[in-house]
N, C-alpha and C. Protein backbone atom coordinates (compact mmCIF):
# COMPACT_ATOMS: atom_id res chain seq x y z
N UNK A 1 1.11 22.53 -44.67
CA UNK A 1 1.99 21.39 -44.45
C UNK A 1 3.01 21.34 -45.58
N UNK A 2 3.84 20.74 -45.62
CA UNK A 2 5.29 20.82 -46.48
C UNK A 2 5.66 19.30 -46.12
N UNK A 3 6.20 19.17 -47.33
CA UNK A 3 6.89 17.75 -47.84
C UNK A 3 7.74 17.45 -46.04
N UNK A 4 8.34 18.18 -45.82
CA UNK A 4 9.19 17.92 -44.62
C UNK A 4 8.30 17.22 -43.44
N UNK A 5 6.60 17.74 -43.48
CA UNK A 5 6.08 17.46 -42.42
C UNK A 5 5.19 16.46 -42.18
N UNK A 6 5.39 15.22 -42.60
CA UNK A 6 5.06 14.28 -43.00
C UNK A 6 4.46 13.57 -44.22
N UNK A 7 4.83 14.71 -45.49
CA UNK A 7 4.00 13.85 -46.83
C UNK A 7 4.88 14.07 -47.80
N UNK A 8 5.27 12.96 -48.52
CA UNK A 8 6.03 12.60 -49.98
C UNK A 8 5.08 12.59 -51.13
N UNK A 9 5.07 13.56 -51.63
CA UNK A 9 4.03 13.78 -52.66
C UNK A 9 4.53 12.44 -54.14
N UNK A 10 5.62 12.39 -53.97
CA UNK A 10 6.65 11.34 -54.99
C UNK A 10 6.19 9.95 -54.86
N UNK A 11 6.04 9.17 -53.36
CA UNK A 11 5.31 8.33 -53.08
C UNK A 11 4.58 7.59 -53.64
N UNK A 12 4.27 6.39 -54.67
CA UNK A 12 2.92 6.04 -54.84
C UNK A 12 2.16 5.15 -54.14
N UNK A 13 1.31 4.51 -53.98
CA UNK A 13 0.26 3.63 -52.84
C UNK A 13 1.03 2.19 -52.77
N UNK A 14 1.17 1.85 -51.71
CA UNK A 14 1.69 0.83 -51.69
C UNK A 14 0.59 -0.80 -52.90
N UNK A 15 -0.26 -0.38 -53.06
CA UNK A 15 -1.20 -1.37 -53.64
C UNK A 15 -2.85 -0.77 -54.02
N UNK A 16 -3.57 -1.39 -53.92
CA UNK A 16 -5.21 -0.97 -54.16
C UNK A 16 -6.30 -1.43 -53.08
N UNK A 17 -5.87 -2.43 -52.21
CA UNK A 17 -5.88 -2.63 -50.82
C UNK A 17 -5.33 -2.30 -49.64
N UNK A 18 -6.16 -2.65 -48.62
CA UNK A 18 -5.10 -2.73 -47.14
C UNK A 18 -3.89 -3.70 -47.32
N UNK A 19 -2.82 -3.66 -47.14
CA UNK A 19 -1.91 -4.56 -46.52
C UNK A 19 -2.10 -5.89 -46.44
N UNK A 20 -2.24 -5.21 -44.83
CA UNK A 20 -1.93 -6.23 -43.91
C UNK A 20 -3.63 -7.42 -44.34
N UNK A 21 -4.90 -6.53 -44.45
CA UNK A 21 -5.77 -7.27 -44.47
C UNK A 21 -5.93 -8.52 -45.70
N UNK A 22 -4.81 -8.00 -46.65
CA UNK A 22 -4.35 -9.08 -47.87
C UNK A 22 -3.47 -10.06 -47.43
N UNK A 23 -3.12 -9.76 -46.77
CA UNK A 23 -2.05 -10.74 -46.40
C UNK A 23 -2.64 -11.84 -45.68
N UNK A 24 -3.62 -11.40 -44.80
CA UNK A 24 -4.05 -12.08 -43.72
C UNK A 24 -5.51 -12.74 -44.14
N UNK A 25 -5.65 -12.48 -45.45
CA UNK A 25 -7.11 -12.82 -45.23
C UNK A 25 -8.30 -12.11 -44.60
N UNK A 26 -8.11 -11.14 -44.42
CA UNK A 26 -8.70 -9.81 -43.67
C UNK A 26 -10.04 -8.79 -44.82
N UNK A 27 -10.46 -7.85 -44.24
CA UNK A 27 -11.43 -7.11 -45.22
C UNK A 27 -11.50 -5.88 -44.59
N UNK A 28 -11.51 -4.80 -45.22
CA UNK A 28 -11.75 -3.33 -44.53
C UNK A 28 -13.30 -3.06 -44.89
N UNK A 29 -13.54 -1.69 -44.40
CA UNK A 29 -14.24 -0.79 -45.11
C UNK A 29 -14.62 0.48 -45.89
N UNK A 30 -13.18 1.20 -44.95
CA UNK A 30 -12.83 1.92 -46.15
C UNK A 30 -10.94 2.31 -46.09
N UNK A 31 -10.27 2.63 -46.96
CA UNK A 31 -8.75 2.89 -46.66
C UNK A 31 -7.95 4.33 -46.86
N UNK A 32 -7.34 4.19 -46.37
CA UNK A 32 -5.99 4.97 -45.59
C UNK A 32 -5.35 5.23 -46.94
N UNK A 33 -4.38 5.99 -47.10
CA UNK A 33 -3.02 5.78 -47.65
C UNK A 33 -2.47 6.85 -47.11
N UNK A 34 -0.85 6.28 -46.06
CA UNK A 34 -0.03 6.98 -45.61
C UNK A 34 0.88 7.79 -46.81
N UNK A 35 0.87 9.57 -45.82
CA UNK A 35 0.80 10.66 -46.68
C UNK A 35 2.77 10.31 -47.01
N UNK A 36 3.18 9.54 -45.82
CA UNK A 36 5.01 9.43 -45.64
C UNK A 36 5.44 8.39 -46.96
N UNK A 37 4.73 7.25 -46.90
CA UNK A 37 5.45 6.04 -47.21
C UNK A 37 4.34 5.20 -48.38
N UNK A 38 3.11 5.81 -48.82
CA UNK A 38 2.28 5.02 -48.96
C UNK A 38 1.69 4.00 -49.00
N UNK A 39 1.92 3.54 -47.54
CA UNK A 39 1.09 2.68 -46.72
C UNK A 39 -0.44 2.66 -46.75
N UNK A 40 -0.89 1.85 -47.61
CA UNK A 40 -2.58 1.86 -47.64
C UNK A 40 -2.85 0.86 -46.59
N UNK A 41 -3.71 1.19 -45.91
CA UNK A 41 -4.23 0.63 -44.31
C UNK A 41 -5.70 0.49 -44.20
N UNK A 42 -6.36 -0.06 -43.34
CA UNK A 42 -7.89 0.25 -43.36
C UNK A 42 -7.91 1.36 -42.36
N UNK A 43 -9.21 1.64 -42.49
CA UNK A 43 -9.88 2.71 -41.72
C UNK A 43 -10.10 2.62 -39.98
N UNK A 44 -10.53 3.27 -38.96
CA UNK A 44 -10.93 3.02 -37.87
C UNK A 44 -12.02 2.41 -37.51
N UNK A 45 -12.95 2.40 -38.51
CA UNK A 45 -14.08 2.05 -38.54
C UNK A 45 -14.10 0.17 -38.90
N UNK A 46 -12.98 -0.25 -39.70
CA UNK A 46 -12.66 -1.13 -40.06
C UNK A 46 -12.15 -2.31 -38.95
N UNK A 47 -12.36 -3.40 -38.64
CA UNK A 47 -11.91 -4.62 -37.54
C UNK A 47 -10.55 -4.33 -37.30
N UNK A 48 -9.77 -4.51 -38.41
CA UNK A 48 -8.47 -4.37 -38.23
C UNK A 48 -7.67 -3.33 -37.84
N UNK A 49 -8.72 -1.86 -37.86
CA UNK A 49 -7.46 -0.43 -38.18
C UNK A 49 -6.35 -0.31 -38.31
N UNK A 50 -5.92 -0.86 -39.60
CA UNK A 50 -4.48 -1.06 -40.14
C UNK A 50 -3.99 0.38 -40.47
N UNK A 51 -4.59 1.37 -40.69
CA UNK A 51 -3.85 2.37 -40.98
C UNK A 51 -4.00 3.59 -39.39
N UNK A 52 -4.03 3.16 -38.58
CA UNK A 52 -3.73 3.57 -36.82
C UNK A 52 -2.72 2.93 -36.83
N UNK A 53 -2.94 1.72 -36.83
CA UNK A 53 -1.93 0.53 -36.14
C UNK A 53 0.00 1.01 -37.10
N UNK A 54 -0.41 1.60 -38.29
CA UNK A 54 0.52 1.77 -39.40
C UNK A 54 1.16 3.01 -38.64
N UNK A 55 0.48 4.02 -37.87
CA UNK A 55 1.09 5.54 -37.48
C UNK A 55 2.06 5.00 -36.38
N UNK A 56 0.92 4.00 -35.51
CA UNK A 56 1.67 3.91 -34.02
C UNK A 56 3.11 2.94 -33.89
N UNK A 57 3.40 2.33 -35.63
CA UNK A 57 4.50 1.20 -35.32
C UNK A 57 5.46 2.18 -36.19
N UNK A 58 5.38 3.47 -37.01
CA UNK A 58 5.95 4.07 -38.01
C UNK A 58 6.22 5.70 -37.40
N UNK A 59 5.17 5.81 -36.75
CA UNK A 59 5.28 7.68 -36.42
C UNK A 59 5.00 8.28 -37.74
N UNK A 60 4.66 7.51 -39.06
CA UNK A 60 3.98 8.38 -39.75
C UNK A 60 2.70 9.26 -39.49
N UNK A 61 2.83 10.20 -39.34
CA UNK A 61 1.33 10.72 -38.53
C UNK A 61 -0.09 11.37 -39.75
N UNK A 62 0.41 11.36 -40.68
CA UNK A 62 -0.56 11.79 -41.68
C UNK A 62 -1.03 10.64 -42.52
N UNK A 63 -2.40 10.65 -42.99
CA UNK A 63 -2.76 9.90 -43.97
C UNK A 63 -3.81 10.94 -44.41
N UNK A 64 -3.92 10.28 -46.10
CA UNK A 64 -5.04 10.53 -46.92
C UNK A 64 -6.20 9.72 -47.37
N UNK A 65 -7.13 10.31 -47.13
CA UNK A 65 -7.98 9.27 -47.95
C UNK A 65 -7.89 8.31 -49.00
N UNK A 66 -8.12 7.34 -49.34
CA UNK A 66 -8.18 6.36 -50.49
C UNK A 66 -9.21 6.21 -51.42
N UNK A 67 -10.27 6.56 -50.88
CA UNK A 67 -11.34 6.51 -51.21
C UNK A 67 -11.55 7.04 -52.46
N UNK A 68 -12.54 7.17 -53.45
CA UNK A 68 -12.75 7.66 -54.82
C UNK A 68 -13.62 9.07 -54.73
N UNK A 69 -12.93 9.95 -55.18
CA UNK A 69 -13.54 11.32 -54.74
C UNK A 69 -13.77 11.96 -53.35
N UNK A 70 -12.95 11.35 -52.66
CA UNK A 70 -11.91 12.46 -51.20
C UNK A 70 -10.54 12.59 -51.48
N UNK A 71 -10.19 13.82 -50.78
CA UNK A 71 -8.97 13.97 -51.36
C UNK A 71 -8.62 14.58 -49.49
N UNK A 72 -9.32 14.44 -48.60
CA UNK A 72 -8.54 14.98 -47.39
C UNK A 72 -7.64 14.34 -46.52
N UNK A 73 -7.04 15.47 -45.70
CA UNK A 73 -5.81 14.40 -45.21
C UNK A 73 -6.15 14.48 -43.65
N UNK A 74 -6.05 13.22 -43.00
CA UNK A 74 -6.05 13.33 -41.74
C UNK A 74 -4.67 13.36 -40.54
N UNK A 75 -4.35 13.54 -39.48
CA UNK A 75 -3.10 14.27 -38.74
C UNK A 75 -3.76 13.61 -38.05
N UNK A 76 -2.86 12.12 -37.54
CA UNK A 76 -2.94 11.44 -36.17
C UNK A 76 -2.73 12.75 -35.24
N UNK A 77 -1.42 12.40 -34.81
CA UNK A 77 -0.98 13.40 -33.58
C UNK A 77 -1.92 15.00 -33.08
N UNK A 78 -2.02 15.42 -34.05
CA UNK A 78 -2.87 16.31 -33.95
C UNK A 78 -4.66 16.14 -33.75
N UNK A 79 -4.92 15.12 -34.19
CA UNK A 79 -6.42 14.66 -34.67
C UNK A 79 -7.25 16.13 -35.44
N UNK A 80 -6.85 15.80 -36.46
CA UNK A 80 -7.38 17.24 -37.19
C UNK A 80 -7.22 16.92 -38.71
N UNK A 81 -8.44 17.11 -39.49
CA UNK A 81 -8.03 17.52 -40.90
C UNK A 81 -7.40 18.44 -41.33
N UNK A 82 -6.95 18.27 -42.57
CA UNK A 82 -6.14 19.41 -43.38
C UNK A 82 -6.32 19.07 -44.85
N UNK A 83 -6.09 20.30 -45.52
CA UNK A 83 -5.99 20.17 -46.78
C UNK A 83 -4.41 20.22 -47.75
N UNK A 84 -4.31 19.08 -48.33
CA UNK A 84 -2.48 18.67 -48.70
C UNK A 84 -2.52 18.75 -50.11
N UNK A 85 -0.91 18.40 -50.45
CA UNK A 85 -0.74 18.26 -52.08
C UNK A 85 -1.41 17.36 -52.65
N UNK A 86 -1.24 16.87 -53.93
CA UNK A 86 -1.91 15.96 -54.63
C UNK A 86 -1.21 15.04 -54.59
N UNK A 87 -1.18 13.68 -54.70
CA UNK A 87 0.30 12.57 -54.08
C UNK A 87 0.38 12.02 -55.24
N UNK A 88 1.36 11.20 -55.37
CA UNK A 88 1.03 10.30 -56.56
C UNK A 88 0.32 9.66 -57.00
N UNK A 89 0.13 9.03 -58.53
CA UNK A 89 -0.68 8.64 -58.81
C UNK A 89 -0.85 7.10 -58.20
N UNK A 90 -1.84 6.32 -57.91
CA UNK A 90 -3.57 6.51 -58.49
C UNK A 90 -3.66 7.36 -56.82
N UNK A 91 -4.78 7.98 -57.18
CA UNK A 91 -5.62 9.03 -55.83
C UNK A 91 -6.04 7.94 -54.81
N UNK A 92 -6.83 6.92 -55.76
CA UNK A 92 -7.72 6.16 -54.82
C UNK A 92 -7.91 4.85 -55.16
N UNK A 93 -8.40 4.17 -54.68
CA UNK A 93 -8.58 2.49 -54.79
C UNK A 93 -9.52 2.46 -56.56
N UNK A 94 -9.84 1.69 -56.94
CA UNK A 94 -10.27 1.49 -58.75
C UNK A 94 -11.68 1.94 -58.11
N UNK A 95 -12.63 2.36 -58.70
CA UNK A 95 -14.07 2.84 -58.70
C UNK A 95 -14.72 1.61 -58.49
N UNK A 96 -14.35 0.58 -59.11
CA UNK A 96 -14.83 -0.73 -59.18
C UNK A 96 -14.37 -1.86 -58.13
N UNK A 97 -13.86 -1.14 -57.00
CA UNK A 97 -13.31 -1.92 -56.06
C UNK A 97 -14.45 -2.00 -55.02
N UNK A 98 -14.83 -3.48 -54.43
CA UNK A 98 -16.93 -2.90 -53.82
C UNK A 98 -15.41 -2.34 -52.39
N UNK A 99 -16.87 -1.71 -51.99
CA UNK A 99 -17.00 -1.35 -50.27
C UNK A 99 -18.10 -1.89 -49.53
N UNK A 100 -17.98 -2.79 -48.54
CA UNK A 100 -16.50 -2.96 -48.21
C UNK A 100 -15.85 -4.20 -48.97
N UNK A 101 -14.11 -4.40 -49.25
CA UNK A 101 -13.67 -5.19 -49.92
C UNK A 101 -12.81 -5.89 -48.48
N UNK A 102 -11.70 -6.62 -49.88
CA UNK A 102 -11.82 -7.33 -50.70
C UNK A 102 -13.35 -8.15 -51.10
N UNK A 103 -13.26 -8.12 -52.28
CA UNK A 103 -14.72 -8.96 -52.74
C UNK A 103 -14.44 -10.52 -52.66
N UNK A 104 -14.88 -11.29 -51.64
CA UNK A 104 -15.19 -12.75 -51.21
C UNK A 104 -14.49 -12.76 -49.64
N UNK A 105 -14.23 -11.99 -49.26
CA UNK A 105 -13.80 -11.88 -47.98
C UNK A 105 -15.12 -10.95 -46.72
N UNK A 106 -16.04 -10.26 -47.39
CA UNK A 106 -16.16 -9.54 -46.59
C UNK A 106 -17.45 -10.74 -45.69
N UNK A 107 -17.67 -10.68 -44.63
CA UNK A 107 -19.24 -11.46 -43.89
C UNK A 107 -20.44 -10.86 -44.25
N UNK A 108 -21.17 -11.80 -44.34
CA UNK A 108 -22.42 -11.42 -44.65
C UNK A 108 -23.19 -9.86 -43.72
N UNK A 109 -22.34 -9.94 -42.40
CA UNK A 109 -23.13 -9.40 -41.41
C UNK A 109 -22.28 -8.54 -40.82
N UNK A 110 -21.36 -7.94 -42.25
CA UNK A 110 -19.79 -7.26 -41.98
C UNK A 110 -20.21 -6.24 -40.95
N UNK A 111 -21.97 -5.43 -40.49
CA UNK A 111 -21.95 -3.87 -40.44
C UNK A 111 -21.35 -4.31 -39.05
N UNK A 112 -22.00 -5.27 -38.53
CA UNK A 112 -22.05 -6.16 -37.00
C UNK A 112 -20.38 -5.79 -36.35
N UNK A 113 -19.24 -5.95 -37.48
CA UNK A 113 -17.90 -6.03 -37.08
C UNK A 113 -17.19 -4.64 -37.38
N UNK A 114 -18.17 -3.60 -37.48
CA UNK A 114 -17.38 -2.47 -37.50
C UNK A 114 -17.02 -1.72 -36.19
N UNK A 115 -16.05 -0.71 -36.26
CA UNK A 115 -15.80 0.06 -34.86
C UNK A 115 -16.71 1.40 -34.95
């Protein structure tokens, strides 16, 4: 893959959360960060899938993990991993960030609301 084909290695994360789920009062479980724009999103697995919902309103089609010690990238359009550059800094959400977060948002009985 090449800078041209959907990833700005220059980019840094839009934040240390999802978005939209900050905004809203929301909670993931684990996050995204778009490889184009760094758009950090939640996961599929997450209520909200903010970082799907982020490809299908953007056509960014790549994201990377957020997570602390993954570094792979996933290809909406394609549905396929790959292995990419290193993006800007930070890699991933703080070590000390729980899963799932935000911390005072998540339900007691969060597993209940996953996809």
């Amino acid at each position: 893959m090449t800078e041209s084909s959907g990833i700005d290695s220059a980019v840094p994360p839009s934040g240390t959360g999802c978005a939209e789920c900050l905004s809203n009062d929301g909670w993931w479980f684990h996050l995204r960060r778009c490889a184009e724009c760094g758009h950090i999103g939640c996961c599929d697995s997450s209520p909200a899938q903010h970082a799907s919902a982020h490809f299908t309103e953007t056509g960014h089609p790549i994201v990377r993990s957020f997570e602390p010690g993954e570094d792979w990238f996933w290809h909406y359009g394609e549905s396929q991993y790959y292995d990419g550059p290193a993006l800007a800094d930070p890699q991933s959400r703080p070590a000390d960030q729980p899963v799932p977060g935000p911390a005072g948002n998540v339900p007691t009985d969060w597993q209940n609301h996953l996809n």
